[in-house]
C-alpha atoms as a PDB file:
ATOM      1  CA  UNK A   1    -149.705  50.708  85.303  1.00  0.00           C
ATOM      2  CA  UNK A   2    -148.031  49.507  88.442  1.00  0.00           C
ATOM      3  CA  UNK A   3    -145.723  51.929  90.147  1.00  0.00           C
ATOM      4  CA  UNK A   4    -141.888  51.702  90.099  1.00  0.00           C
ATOM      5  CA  UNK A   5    -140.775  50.634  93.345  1.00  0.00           C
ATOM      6  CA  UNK A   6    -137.470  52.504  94.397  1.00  0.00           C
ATOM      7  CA  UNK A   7    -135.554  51.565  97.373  1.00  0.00           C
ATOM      8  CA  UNK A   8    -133.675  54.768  98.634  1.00  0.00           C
ATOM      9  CA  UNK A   9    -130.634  53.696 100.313  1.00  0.00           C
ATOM     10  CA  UNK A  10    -129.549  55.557 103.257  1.00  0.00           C
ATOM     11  CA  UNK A  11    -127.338  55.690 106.700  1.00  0.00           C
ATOM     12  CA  UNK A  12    -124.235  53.693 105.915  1.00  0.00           C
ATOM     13  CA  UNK A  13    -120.472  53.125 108.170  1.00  0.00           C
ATOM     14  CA  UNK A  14    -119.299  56.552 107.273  1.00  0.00           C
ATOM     15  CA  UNK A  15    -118.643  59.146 109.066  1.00  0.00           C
ATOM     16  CA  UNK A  16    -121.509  60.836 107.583  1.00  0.00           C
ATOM     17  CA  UNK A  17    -124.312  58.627 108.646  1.00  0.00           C
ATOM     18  CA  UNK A  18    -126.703  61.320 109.422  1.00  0.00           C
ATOM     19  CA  UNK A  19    -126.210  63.381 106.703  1.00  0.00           C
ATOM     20  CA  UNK A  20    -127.232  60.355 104.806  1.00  0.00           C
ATOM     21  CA  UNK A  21    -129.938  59.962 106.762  1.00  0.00           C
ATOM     22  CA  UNK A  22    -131.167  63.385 105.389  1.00  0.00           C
ATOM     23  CA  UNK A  23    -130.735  62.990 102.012  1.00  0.00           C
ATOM     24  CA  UNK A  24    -132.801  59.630 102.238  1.00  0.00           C
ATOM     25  CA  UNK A  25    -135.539  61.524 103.773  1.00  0.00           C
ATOM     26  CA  UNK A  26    -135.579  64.459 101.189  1.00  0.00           C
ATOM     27  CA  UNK A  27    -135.631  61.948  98.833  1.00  0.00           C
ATOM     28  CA  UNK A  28    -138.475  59.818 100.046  1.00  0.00           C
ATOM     29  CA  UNK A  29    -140.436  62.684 100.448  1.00  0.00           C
ATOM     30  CA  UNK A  30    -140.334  64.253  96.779  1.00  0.00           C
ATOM     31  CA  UNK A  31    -140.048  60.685  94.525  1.00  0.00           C
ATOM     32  CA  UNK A  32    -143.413  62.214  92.604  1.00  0.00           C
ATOM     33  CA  UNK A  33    -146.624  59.664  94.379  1.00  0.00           C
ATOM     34  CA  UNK A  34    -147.723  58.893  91.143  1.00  0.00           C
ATOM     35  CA  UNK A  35    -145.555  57.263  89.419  1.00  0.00           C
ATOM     36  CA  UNK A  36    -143.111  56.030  91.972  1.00  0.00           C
ATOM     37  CA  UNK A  37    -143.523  53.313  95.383  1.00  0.00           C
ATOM     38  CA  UNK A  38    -140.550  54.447  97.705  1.00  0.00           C
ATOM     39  CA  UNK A  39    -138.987  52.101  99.819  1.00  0.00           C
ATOM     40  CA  UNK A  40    -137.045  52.794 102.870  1.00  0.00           C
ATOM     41  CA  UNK A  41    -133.375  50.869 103.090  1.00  0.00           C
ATOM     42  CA  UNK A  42    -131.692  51.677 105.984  1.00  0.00           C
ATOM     43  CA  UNK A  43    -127.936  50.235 106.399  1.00  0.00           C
ATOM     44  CA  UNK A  44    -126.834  50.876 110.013  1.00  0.00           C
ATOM     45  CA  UNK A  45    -123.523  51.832 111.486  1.00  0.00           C
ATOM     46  CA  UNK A  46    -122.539  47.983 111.920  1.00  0.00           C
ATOM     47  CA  UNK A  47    -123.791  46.806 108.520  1.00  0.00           C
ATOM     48  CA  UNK A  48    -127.129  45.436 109.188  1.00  0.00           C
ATOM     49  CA  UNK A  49    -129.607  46.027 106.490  1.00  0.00           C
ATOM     50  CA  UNK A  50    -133.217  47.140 107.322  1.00  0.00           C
ATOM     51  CA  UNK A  51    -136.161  47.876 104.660  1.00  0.00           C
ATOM     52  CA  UNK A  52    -139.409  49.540 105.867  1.00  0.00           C
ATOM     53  CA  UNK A  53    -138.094  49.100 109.672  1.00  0.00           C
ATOM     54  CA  UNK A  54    -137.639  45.259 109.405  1.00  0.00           C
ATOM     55  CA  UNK A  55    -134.419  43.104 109.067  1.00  0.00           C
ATOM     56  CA  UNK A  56    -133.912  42.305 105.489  1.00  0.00           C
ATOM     57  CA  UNK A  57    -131.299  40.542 103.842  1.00  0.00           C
ATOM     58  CA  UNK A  58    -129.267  42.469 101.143  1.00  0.00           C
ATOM     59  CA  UNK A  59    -130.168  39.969  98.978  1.00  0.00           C
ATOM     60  CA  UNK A  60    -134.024  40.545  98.985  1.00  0.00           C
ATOM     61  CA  UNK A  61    -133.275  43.189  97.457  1.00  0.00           C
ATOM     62  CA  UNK A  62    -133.120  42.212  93.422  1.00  0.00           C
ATOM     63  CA  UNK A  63    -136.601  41.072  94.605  1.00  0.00           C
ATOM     64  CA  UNK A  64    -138.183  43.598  96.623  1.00  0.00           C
ATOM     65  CA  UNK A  65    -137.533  46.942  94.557  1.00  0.00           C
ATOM     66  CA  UNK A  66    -136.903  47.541  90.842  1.00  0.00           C
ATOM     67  CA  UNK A  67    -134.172  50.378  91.409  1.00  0.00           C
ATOM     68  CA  UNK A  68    -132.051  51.714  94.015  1.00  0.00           C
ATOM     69  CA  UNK A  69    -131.326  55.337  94.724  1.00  0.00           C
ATOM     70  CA  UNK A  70    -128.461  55.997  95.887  1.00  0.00           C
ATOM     71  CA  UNK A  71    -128.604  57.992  99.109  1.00  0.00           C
ATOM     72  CA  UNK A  72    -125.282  56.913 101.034  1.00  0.00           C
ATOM     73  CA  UNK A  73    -122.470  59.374 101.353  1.00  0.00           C
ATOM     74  CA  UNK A  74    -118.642  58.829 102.486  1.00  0.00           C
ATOM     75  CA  UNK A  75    -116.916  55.372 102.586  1.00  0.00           C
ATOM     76  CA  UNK A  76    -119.246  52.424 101.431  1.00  0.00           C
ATOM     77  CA  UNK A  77    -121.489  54.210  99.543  1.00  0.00           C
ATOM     78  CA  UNK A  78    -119.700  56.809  97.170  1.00  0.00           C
ATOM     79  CA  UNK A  79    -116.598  54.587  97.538  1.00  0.00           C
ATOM     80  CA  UNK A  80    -117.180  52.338  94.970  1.00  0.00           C
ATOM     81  CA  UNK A  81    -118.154  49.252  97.334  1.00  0.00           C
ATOM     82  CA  UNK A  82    -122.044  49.643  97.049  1.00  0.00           C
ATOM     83  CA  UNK A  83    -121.680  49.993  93.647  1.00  0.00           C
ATOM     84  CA  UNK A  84    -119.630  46.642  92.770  1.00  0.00           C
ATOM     85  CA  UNK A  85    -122.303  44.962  95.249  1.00  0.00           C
ATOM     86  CA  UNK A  86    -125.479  46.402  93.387  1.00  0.00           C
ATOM     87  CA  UNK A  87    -123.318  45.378  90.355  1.00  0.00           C
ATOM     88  CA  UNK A  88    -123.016  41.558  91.287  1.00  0.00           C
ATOM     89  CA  UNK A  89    -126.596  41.543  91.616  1.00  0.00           C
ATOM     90  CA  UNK A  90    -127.932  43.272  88.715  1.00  0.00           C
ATOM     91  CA  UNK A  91    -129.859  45.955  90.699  1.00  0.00           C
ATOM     92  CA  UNK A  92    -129.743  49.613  88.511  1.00  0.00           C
ATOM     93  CA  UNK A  93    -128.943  52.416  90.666  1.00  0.00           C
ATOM     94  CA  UNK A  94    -128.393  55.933  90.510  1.00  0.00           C
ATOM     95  CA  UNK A  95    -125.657  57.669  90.452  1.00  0.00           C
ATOM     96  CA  UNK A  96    -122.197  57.120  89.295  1.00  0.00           C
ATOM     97  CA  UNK A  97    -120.345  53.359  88.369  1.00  0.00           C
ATOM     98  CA  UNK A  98    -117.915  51.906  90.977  1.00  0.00           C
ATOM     99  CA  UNK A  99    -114.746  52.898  89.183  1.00  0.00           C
ATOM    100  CA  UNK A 100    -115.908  56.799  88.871  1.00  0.00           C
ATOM    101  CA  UNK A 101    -117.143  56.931  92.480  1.00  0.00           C
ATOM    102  CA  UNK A 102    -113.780  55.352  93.767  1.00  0.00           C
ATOM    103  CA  UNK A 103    -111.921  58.157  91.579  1.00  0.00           C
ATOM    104  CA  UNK A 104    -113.466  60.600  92.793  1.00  0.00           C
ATOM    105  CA  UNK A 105    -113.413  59.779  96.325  1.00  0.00           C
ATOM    106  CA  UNK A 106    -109.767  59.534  96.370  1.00  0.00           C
ATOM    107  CA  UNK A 107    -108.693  62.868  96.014  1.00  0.00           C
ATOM    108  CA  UNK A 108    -105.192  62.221  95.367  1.00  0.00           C
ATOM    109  CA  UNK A 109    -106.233  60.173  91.789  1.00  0.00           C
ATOM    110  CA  UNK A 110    -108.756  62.651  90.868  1.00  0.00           C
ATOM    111  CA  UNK A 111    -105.903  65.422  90.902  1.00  0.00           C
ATOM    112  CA  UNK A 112    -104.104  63.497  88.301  1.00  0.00           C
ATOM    113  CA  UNK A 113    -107.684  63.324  86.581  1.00  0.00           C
ATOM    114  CA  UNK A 114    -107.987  66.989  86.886  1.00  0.00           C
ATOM    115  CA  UNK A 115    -104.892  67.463  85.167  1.00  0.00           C
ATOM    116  CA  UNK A 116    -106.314  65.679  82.217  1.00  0.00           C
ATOM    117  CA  UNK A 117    -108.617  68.446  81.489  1.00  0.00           C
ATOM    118  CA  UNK A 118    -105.922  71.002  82.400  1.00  0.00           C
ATOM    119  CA  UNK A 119    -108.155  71.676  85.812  1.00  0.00           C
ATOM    120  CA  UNK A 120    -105.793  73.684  88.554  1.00  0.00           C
ATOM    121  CA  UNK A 121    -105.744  72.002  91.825  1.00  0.00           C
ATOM    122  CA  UNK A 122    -103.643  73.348  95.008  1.00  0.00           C
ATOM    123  CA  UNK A 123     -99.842  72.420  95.686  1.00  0.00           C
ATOM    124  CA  UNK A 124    -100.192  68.994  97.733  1.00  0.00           C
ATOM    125  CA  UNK A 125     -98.268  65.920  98.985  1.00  0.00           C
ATOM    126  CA  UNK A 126    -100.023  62.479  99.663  1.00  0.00           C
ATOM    127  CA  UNK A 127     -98.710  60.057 102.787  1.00  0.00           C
ATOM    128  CA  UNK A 128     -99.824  56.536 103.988  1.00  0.00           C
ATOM    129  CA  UNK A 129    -100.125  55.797 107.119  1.00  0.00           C
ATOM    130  CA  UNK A 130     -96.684  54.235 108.520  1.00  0.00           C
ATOM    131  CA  UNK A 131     -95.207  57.259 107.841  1.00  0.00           C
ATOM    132  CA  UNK A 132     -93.797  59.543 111.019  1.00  0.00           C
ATOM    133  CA  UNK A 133     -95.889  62.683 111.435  1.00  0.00           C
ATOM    134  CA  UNK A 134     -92.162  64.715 112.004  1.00  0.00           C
ATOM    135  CA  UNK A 135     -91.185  63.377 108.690  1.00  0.00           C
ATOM    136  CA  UNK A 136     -94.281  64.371 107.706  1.00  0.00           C
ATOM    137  CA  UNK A 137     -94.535  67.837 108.488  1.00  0.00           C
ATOM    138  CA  UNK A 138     -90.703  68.283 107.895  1.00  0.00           C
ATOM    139  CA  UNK A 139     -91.112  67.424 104.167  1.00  0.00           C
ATOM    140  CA  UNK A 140     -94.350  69.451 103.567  1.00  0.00           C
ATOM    141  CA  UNK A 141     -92.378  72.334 105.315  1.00  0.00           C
ATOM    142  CA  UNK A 142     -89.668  72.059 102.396  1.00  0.00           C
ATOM    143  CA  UNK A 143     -92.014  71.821  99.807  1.00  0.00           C
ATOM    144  CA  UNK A 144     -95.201  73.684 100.439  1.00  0.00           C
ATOM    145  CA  UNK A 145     -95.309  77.055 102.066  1.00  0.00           C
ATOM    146  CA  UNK A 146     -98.108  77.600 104.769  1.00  0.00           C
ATOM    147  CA  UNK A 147    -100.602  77.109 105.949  1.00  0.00           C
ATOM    148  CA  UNK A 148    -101.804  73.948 104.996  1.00  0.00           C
ATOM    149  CA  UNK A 149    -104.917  72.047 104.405  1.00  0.00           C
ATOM    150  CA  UNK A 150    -104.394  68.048 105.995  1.00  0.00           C
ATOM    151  CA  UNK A 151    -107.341  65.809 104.921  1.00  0.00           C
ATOM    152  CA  UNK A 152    -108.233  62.441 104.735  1.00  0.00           C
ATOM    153  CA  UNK A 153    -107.720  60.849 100.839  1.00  0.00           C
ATOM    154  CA  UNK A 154    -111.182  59.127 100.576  1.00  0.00           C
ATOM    155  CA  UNK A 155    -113.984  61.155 102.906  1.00  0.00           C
ATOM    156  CA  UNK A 156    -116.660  63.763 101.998  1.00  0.00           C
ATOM    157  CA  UNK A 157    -118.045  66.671 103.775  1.00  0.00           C
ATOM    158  CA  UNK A 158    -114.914  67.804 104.939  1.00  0.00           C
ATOM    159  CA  UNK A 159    -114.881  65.137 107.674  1.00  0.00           C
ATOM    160  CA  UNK A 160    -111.615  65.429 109.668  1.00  0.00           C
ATOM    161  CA  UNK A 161    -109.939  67.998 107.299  1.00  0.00           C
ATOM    162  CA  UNK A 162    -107.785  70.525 108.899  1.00  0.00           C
ATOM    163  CA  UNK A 163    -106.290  74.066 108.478  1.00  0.00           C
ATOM    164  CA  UNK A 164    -102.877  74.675 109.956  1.00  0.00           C
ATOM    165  CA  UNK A 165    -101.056  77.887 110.015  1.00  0.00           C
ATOM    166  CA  UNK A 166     -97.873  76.812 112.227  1.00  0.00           C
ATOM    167  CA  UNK A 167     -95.560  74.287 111.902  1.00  0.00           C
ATOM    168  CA  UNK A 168     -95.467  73.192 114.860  1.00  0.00           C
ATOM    169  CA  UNK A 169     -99.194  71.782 114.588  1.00  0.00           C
ATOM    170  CA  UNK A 170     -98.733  69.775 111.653  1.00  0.00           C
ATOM    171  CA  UNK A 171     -97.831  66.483 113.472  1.00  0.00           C
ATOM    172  CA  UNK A 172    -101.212  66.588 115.362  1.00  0.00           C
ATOM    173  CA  UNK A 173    -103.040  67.476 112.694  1.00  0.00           C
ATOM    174  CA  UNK A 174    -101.479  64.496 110.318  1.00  0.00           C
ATOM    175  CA  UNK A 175    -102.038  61.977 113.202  1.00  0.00           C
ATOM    176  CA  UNK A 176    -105.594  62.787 113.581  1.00  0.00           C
ATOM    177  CA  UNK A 177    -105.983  62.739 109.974  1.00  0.00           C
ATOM    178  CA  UNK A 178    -104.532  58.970 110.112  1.00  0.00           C
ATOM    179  CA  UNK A 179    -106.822  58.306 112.621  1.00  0.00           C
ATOM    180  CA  UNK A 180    -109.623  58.680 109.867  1.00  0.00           C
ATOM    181  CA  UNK A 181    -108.035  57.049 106.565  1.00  0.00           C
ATOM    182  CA  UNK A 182    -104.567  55.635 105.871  1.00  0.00           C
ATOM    183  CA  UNK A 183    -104.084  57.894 103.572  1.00  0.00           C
ATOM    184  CA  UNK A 184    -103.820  61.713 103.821  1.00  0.00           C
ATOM    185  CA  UNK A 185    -102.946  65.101 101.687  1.00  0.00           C
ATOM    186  CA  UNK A 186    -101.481  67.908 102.856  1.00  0.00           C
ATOM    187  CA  UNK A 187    -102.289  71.045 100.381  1.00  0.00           C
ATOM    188  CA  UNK A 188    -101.397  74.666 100.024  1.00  0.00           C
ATOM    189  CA  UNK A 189    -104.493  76.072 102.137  1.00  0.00           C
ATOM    190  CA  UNK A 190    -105.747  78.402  99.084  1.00  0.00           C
ATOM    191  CA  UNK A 191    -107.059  82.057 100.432  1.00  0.00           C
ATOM    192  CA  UNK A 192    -109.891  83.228  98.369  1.00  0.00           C
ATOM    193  CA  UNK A 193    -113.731  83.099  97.697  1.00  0.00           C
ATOM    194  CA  UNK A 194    -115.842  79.941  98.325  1.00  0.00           C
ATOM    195  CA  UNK A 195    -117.313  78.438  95.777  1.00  0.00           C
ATOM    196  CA  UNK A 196    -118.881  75.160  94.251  1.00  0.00           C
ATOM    197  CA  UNK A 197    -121.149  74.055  91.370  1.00  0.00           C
ATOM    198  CA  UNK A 198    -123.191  71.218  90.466  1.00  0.00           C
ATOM    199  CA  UNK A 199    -123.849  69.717  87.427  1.00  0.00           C
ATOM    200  CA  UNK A 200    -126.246  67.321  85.689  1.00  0.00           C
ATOM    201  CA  UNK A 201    -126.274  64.980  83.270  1.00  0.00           C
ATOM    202  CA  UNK A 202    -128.808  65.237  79.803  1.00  0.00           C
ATOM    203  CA  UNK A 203    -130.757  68.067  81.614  1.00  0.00           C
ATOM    204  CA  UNK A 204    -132.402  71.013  79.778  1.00  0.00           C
ATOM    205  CA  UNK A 205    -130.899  69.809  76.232  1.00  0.00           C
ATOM    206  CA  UNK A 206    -126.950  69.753  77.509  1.00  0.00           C
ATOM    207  CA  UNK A 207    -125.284  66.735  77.743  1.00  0.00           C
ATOM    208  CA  UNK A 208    -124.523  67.994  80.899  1.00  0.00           C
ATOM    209  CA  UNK A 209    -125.684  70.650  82.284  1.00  0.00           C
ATOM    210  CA  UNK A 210    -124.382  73.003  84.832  1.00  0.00           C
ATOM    211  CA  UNK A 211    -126.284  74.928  87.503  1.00  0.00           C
ATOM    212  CA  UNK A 212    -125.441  78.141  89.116  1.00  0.00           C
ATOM    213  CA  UNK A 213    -122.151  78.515  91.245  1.00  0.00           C
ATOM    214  CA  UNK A 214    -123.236  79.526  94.575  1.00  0.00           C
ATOM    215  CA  UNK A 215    -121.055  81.504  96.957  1.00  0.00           C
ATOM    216  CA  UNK A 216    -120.273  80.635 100.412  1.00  0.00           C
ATOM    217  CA  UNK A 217    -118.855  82.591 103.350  1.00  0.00           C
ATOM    218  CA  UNK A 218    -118.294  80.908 106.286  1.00  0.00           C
ATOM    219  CA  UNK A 219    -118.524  82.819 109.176  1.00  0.00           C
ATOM    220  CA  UNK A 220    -115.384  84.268 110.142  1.00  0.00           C
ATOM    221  CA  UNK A 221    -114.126  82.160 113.197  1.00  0.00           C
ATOM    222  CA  UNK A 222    -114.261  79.095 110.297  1.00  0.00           C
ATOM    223  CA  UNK A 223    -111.377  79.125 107.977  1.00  0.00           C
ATOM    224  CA  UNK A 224    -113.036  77.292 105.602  1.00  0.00           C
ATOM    225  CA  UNK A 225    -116.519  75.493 104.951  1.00  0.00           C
ATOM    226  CA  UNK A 226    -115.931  72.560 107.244  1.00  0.00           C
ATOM    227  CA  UNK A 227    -118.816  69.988 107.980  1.00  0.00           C
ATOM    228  CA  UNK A 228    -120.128  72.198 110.873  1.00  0.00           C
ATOM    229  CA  UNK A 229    -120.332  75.071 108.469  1.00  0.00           C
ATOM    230  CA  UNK A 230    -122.051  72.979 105.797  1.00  0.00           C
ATOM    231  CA  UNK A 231    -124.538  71.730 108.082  1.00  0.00           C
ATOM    232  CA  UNK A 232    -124.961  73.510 110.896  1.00  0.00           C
ATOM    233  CA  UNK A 233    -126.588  76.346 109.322  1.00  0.00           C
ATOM    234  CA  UNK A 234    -123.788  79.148 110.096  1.00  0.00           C
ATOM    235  CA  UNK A 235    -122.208  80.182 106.518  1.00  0.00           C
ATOM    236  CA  UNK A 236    -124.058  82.703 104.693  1.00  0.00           C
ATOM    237  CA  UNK A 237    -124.229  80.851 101.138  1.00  0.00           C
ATOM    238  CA  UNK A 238    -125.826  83.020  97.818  1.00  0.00           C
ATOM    239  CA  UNK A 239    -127.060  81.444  94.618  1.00  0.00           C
ATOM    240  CA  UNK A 240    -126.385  82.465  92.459  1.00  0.00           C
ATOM    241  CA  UNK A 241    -123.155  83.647  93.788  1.00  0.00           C
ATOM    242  CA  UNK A 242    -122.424  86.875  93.399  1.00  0.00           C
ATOM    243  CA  UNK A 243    -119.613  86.249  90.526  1.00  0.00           C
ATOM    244  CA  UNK A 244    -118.881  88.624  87.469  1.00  0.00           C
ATOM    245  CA  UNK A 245    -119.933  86.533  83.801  1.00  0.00           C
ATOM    246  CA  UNK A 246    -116.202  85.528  83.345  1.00  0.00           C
ATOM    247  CA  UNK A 247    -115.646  83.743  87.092  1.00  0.00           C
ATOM    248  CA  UNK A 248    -119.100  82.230  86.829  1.00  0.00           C
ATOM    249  CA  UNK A 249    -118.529  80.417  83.645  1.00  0.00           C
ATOM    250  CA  UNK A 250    -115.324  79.468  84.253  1.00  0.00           C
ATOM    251  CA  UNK A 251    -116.816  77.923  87.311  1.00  0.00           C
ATOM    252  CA  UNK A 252    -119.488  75.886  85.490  1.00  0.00           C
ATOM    253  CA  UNK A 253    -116.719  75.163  82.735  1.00  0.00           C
ATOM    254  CA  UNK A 254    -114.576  74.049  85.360  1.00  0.00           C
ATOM    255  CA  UNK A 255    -117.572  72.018  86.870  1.00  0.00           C
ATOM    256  CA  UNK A 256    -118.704  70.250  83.744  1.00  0.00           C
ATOM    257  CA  UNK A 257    -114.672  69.326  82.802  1.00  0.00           C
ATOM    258  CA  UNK A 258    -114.459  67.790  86.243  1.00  0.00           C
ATOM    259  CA  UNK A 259    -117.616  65.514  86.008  1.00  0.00           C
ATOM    260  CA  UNK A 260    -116.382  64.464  82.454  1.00  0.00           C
ATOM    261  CA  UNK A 261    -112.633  63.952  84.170  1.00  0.00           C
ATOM    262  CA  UNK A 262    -113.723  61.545  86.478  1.00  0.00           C
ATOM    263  CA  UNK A 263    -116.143  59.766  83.829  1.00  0.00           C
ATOM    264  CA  UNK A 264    -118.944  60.521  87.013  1.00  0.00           C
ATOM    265  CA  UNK A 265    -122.700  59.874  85.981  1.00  0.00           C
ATOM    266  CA  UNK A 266    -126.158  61.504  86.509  1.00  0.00           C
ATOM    267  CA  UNK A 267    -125.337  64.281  88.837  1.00  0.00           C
ATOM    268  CA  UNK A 268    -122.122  65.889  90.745  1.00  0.00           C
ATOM    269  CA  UNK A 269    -121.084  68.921  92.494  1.00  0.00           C
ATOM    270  CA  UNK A 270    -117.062  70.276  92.557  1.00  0.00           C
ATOM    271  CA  UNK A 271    -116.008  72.925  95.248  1.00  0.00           C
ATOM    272  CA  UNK A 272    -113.786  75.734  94.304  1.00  0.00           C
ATOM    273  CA  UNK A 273    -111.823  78.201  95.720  1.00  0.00           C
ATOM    274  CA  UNK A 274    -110.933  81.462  93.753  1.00  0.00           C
ATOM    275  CA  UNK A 275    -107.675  83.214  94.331  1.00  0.00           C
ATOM    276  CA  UNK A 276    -107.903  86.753  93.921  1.00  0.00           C
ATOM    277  CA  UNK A 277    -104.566  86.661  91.430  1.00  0.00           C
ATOM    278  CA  UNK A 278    -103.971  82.816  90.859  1.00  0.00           C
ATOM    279  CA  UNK A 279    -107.099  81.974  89.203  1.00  0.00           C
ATOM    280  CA  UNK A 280    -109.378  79.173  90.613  1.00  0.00           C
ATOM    281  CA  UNK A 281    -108.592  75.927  91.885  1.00  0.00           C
ATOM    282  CA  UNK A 282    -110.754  73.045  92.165  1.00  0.00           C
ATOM    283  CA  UNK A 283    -110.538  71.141  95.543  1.00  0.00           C
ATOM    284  CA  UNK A 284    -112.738  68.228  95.010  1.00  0.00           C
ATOM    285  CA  UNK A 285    -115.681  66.849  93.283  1.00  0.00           C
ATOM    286  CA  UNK A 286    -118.520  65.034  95.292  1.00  0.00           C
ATOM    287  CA  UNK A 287    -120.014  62.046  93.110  1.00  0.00           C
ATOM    288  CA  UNK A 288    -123.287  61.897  95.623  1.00  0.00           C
ATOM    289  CA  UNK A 289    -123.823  65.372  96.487  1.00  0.00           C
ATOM    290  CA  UNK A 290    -126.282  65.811  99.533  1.00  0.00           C
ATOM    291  CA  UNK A 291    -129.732  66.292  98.734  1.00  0.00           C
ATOM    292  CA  UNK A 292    -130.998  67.454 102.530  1.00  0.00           C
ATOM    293  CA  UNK A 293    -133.132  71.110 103.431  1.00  0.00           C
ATOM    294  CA  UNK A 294    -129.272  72.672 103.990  1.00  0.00           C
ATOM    295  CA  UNK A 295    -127.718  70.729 101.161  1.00  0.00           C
ATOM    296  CA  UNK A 296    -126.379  73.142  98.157  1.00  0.00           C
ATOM    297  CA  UNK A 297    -127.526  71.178  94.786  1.00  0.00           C
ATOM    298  CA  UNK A 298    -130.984  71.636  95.685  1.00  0.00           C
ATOM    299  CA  UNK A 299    -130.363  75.346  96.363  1.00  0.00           C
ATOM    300  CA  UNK A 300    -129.456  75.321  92.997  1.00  0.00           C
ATOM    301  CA  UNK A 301    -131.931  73.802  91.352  1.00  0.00           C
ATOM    302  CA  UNK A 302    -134.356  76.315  93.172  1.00  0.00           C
ATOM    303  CA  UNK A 303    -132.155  78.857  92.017  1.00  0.00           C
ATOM    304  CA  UNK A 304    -132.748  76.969  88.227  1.00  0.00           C
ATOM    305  CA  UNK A 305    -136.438  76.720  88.554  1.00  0.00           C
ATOM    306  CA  UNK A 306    -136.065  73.109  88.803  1.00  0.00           C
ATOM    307  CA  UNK A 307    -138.702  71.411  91.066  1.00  0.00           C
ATOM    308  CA  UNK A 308    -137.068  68.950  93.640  1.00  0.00           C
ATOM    309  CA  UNK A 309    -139.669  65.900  92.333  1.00  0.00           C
ATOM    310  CA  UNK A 310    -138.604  66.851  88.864  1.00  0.00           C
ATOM    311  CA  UNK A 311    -135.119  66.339  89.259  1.00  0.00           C
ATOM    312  CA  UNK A 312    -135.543  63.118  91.004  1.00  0.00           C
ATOM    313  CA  UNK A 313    -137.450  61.609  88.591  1.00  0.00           C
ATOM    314  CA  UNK A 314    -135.286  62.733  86.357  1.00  0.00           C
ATOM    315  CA  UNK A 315    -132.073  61.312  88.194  1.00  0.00           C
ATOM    316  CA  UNK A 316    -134.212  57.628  88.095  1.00  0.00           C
ATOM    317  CA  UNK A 317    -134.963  58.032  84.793  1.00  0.00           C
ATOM    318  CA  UNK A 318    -131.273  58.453  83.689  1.00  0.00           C
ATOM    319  CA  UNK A 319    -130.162  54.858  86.106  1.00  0.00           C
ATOM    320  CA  UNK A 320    -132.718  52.781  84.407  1.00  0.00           C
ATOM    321  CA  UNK A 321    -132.044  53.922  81.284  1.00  0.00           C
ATOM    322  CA  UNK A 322    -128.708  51.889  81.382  1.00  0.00           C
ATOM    323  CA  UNK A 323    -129.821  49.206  82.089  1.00  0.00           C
END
């Protein structure tokens, strides 16, 4: 029986090429030898397409692989826009549909998503770009006590996100912001434990099924796990976290309600943080998780007992079965 050939789609214009870099790499090393013929797909910075280290067109694509996986991360490729282009020409892929990944990657929609399944998210006010950063930072002032959390709308990894404790470093802080997306929020900054929890779909007889919340502590000049504490090996992260029953349930409730929310597919992973008196608060979801040595869903699913091949052939398994 000839091998499924599996093109794993990596790099991308985002600001987190090399992440997805990683992930591509984890990935092409653990698609089980047997039954699957990986393919390396490299899209660069600029947009040109490589497979196996040689110029390709997209559009060899439908011919040269049966299935894409879905390595990208951050605009292009959790966006939505890889997905309406694998779309148009009938390749399967894994992961979630353009409209989910689009939700979910605009984290002012997803709040009102949230909402839907009566999911608590932070105090926050959304801005386009064109709007003065004194205006700005006057109206979050009246509105939002500090500090504040200013991110981008539509990035991942906590790519240019920002804590502020003083007004008078909002403007800067909302101008770099616009220098990343043209649209921003500016949330309460939540104190509290770390968390997040991934999730996956038709696993282990759930529809879908979560894995255990991990803990993280940055380290304490970090306010918060920012994309040098994610990857740079400096927060101290346990899994499972070291939650009483109640939290950790409500964590994995909390994680499965978002997935469904957002109408995400085959795998996902929301970040929390846990107020000592206010309850917890879900942040954001992440429709493409990372899947590198540091990344936190396959921390879990060591924690689970769930080999890394396994689950990959799993999350293949799942894309072609809609097709």
């Amino acid at each position: 029986m000839a091998k499924l050939r599996v093109g794993v789609l990596r790099g991308g214009p985002s600001a987190e090429y090399e992440v997805s870099l990683k992930t591509g790499a984890f990935v092409l090393s653990r698609l089980p030898p047997e039954k699957y013929q990986p393919r390396d797909i490299l899209l660069t910075r600029e947009g040109e397409w490589f497979m196996e280290g040689l110029p390709a067109s997209p559009e060899r694509l439908r011919h040269a692989v049966d299935i894409v996986f879905n390595a990208l991360h951050g605009s292009y490729g959790e966006d939505g826009q890889v997905q309406r282009y694998l779309d148009s020409i009938g390749l399967p892929y894994t992961g979630s549909r353009a409209f989910a990944s689009a939700l979910a990657m605009n984290k002012t929609l997803s709040k009102e998503y949230y909402s839907t399944e009566g999911l608590k998210t932070p105090p926050a006010l959304a801005f386009s770009e064109g709007t003065p950063e004194g205006e700005i930072a006057a109206m979050v002032f009246r509105k939002i006590g500090p500090p504040w959390v200013v991110k981008p709308a539509d990035n991942g990894s906590s790519v240019g996100v920002r804590v502020v404790r003083f007004l008078k470093d909002l403007p800067a802080a909302v101008a770099a912001a616009f220098t990343i997306a043209k649209s921003i929020l500016v949330e309460e900054f939540i104190r509290g434990r770390e968390a997040t929890c991934g999730v996956v779909d038709k696993y282990r007889g759930y529809d879908i099924y979560p894995l255990f919340p991990i803990e993280i502590v940055p380290p304490k000049e970090r306010p918060f796990f920012d994309y040098e504490a994610k990857y740079g090996g400096i927060s101290e992260e346990f899994c499972p976290g070291r939650f009483d029953e109640a939290t950790k349930h409500s964590l994995q409730d909390m994680a499965v309600r978002a997935h469904k929310a957002l109408g995400l597919s085959d795998y996902s992973r929301s970040d929390f943080m846990i107020h000592p008196t206010r309850g917890i608060f879900i942040l954001e979801t992440n429709s493409l998780p990372g899947l590198t040595e540091e990344s936190l869903v396959p921390k879990a699913l060591a924690a689970a007992g769930a080999h890394p091949s396994h689950f990959l052939d799993h999350i293949v398994t799942l894309a072609l079965e809609r097709r």
